[in-house]
Protein backbone atom coordinates (compact mmCIF):
# COMPACT_ATOMS: atom_id res chain seq x y z
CA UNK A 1 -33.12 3.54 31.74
CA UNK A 2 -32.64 7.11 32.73
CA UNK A 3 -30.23 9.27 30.13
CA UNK A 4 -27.75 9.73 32.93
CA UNK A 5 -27.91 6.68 34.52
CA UNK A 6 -27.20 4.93 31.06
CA UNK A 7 -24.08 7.10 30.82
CA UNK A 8 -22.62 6.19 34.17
CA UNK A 9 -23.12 2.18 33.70
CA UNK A 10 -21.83 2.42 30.42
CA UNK A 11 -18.76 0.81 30.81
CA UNK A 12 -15.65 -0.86 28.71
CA UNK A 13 -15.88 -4.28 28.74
CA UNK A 14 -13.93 -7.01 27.40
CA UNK A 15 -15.42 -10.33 28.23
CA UNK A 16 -18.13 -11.88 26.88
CA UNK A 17 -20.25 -14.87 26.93
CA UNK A 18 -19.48 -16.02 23.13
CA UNK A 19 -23.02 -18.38 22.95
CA UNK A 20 -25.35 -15.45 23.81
CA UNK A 21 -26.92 -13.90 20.92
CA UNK A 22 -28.90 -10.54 20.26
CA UNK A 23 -32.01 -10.56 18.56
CA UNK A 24 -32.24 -8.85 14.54
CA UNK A 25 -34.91 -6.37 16.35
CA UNK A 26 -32.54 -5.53 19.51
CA UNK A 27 -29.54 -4.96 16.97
CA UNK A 28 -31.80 -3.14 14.49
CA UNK A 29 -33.03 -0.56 17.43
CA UNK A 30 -29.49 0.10 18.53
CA UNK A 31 -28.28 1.17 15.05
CA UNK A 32 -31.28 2.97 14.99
CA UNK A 33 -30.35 4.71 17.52
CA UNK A 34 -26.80 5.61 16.54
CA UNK A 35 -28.03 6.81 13.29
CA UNK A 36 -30.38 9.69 14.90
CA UNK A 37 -26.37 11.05 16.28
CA UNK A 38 -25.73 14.42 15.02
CA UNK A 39 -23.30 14.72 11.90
CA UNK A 40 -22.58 18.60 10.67
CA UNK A 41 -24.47 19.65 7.95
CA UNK A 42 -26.29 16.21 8.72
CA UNK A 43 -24.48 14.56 5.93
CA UNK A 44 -24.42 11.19 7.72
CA UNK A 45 -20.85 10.16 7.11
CA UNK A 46 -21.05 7.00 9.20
CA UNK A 47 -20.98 3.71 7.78
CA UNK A 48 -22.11 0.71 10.11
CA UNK A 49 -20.91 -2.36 8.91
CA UNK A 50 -21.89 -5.65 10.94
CA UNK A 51 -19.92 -8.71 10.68
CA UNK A 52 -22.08 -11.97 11.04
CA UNK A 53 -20.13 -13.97 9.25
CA UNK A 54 -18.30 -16.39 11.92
CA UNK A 55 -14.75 -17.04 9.86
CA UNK A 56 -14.44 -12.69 8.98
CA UNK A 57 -14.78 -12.38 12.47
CA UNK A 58 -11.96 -14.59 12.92
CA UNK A 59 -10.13 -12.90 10.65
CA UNK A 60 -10.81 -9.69 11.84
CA UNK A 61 -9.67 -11.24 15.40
CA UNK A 62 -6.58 -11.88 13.87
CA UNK A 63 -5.73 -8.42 13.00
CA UNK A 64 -7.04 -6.69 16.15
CA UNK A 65 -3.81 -8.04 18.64
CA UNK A 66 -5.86 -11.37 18.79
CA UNK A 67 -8.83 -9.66 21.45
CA UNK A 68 -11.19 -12.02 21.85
CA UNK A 69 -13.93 -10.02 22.37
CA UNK A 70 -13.66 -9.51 18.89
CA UNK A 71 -15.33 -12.68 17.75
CA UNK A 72 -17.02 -13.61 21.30
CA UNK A 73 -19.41 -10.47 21.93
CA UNK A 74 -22.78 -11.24 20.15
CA UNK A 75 -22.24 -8.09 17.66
CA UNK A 76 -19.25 -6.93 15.81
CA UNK A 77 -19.97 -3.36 14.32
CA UNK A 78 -17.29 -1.78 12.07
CA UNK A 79 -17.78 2.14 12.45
CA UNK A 80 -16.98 3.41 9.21
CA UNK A 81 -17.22 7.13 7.16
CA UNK A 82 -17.66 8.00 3.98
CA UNK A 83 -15.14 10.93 3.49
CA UNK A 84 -16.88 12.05 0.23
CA UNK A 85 -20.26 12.44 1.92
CA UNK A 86 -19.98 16.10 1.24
CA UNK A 87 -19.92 16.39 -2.25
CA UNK A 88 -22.72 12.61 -3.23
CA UNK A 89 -25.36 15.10 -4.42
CA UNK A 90 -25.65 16.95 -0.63
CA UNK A 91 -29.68 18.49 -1.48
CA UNK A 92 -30.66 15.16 -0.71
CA UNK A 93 -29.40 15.67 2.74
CA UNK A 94 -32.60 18.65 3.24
CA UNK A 95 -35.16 16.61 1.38
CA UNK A 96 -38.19 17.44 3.13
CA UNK A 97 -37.31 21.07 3.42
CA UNK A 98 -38.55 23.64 0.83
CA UNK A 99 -36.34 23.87 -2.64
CA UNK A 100 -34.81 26.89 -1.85
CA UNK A 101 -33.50 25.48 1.42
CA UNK A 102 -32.23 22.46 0.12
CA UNK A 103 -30.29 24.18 -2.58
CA UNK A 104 -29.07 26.89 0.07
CA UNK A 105 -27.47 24.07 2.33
CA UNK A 106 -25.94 22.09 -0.79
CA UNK A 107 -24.52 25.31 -1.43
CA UNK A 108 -22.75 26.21 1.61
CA UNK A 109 -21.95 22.43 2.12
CA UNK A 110 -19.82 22.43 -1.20
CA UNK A 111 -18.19 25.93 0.09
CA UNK A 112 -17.04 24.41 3.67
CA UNK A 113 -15.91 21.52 2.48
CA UNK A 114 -14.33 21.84 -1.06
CA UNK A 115 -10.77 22.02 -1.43
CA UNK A 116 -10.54 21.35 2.70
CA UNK A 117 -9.55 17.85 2.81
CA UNK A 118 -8.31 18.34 6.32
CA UNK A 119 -11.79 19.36 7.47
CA UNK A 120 -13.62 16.49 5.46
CA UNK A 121 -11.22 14.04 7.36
CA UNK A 122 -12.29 15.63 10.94
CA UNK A 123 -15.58 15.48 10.14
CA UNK A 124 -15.42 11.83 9.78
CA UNK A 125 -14.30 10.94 13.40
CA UNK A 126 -16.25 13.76 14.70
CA UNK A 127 -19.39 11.91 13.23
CA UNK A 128 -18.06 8.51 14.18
CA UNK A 129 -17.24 8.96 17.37
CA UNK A 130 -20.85 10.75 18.07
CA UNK A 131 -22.26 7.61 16.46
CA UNK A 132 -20.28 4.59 18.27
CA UNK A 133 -21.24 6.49 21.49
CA UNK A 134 -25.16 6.42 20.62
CA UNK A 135 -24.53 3.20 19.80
CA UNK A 136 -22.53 2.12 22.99
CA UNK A 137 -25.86 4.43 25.47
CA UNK A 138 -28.73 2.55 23.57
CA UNK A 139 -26.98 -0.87 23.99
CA UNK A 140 -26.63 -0.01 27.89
CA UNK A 141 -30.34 1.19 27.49
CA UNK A 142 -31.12 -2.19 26.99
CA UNK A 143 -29.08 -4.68 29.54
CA UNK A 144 -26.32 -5.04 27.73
CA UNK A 145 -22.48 -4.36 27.44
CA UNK A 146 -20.32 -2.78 24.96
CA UNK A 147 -16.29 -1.71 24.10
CA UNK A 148 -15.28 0.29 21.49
CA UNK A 149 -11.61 -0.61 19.73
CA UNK A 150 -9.40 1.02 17.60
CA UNK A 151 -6.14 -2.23 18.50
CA UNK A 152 -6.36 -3.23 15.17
CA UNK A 153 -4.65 -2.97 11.63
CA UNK A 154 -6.93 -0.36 9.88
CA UNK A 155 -5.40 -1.24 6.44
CA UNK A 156 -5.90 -5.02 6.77
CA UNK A 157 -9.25 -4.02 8.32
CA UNK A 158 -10.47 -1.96 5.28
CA UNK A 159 -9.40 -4.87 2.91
CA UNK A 160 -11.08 -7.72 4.95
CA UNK A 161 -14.42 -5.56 4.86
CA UNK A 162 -13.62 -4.44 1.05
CA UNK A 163 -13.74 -0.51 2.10
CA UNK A 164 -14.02 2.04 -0.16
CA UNK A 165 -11.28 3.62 -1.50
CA UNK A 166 -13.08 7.49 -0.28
CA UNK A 167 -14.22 5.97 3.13
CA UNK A 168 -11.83 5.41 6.51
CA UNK A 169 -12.57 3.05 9.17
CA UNK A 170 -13.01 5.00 12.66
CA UNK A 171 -13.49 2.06 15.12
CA UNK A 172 -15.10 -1.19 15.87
CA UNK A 173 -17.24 -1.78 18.54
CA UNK A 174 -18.51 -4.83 20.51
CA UNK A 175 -22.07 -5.61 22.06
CA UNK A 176 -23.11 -8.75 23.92
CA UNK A 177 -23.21 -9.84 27.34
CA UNK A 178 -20.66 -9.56 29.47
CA UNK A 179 -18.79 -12.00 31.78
CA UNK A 180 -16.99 -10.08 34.03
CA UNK A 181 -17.49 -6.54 35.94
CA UNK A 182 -16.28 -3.69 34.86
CA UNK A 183 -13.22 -2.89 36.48
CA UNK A 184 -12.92 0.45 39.61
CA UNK A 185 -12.70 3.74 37.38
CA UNK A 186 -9.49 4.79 38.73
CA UNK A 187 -7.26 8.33 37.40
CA UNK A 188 -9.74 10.72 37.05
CA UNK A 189 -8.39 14.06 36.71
CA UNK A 190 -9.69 17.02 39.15
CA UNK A 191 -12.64 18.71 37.54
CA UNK A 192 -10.67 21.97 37.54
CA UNK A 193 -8.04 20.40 35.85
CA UNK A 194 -11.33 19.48 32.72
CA UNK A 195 -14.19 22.26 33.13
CA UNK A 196 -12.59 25.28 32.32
CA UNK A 197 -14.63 28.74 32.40
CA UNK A 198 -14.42 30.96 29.24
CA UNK A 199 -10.66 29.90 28.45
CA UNK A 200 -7.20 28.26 29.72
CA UNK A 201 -5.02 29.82 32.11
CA UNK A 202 -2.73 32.41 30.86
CA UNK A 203 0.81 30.64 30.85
C-alpha cells in the first residue's frame, strides 16, 4: 500500500471479530516496523509488551472502562518506555560507529538528559507515540485495523504487566480485523486554523 494511502485508511476502530487471529510472522513484521520509528539520540525508549495470555487480557479489559476491543482484537500491544534509557550504558546505542563517535554521543546523551527529569519524561511519549503510529501504518499496510487507547488505569495497568519501577506505560493499542466501518471523519479544523507559516498570530 502506498505511504499516503496507508495514512488516510488508517482509521480508529473499535470492533473486532474476536475468533480471527494474526499470524507470529504478520505480528513480528509490524513490531518490526514500529521499532525502525525514530527515538532522539536513538535510545529506543519503547517497550512493546504483547499480551497473549487470554485471562490478562481479561484483566486488562477490566481496567480499561470494560472496552471490548481490549480482549477481542487479535493483538493487544502495551506501548511502554523505559525512562532510564538515557543513562543503561548509552555507547551501545552507536555500536557500529567508530569509538570516538560512540563515546562522543554517550557523552552529550548524559549532558541532555542528566539532572532533566522533565525532558527524560517527554522523551518517552515523544518516542511512544512515534512508535504506536508505525505500528498502527504497517498494520494498515497489511489489511488490517487498529485503535490506540489510553481509557485505562495506568497504575493497575503497570502492576498487571509487572512494569518497572523506571518505565511508564504510554498506551495500548489494538490490531485485528474489524467488524464495523470506520465512522465519517467529522470536526476538522480549517487548515489555516493548523498550518501556520513561520509563527502564530500576534495577539
Amino acid at each position: 500500500m502506498d505511504t499516503l494511502e496507508a495514512i488516510r485508511n488508517r482509521r480508529a476502530i473499535r470492533a473486532y471479530d474476536p475468533d480471527h487471529r494474526i499470524s507470529d510472522a504478520e505480528l513480528h513484521a509490524m513490531l518490526s516496523a514500529a521499532r525502525l520509528a525514530p527515538s532522539a539520540f536513538n535510545i529506543q525508549h519503547c517497550r512493546f509488551v504483547v499480551v497473549r495470555d487470554a485471562e490478562l487480557r481479561r484483566e486488562l479489559r477490566k481496567v480499561a472502562w470494560d472496552q471490548p476491543h481490549v480482549t477481542d482484537a487479535s493483538a493487544l500491544v502495551v506501548i511502554c518506555a523505559d525512562r532510564d534509557a538515557w543513562k543503561d550504558n548509552p555507547a551501545r546505542y552507536f555500536e557500529g560507529a567508530p569509538e570516538d563517535v560512540k563515546q562522543h554521543m554517550a557523552g552529550m546523551i548524559r549532558n541532555y538528559y542528566e539532572g532533566r527529569e522533565w525532558v527524560q519524561q517527554d522523551e518517552t511519549m515523544r518516542s511512544c507515540g512515534l512508535a504506536a503510529q508505525t505500528l498502527m501504518l504497517a498494520a494498515t499496510d497489511m489489511g488490517y485495523q487498529s485503535c490506540p487507547m489510553d481509557g485505562f488505569d495506568y497504575e493497575a495497568v503497570g502492576k498487571l504487566i509487572n512494569l518497572p519501577e523506571n518505565h511508564v506505560v504510554a498506551m495500548f493499542v489494538v490490531i485485528g480485523k474489524g467488524t464495523e466501518a470506520a465512522l465519517p471523519r467529522v470536526g476538522k479544523l480549517a487548515e489555516s486554523e493548523v498550518i501556520l507559516t513561520d509563527r502564530f498570530p500576534a495577539a
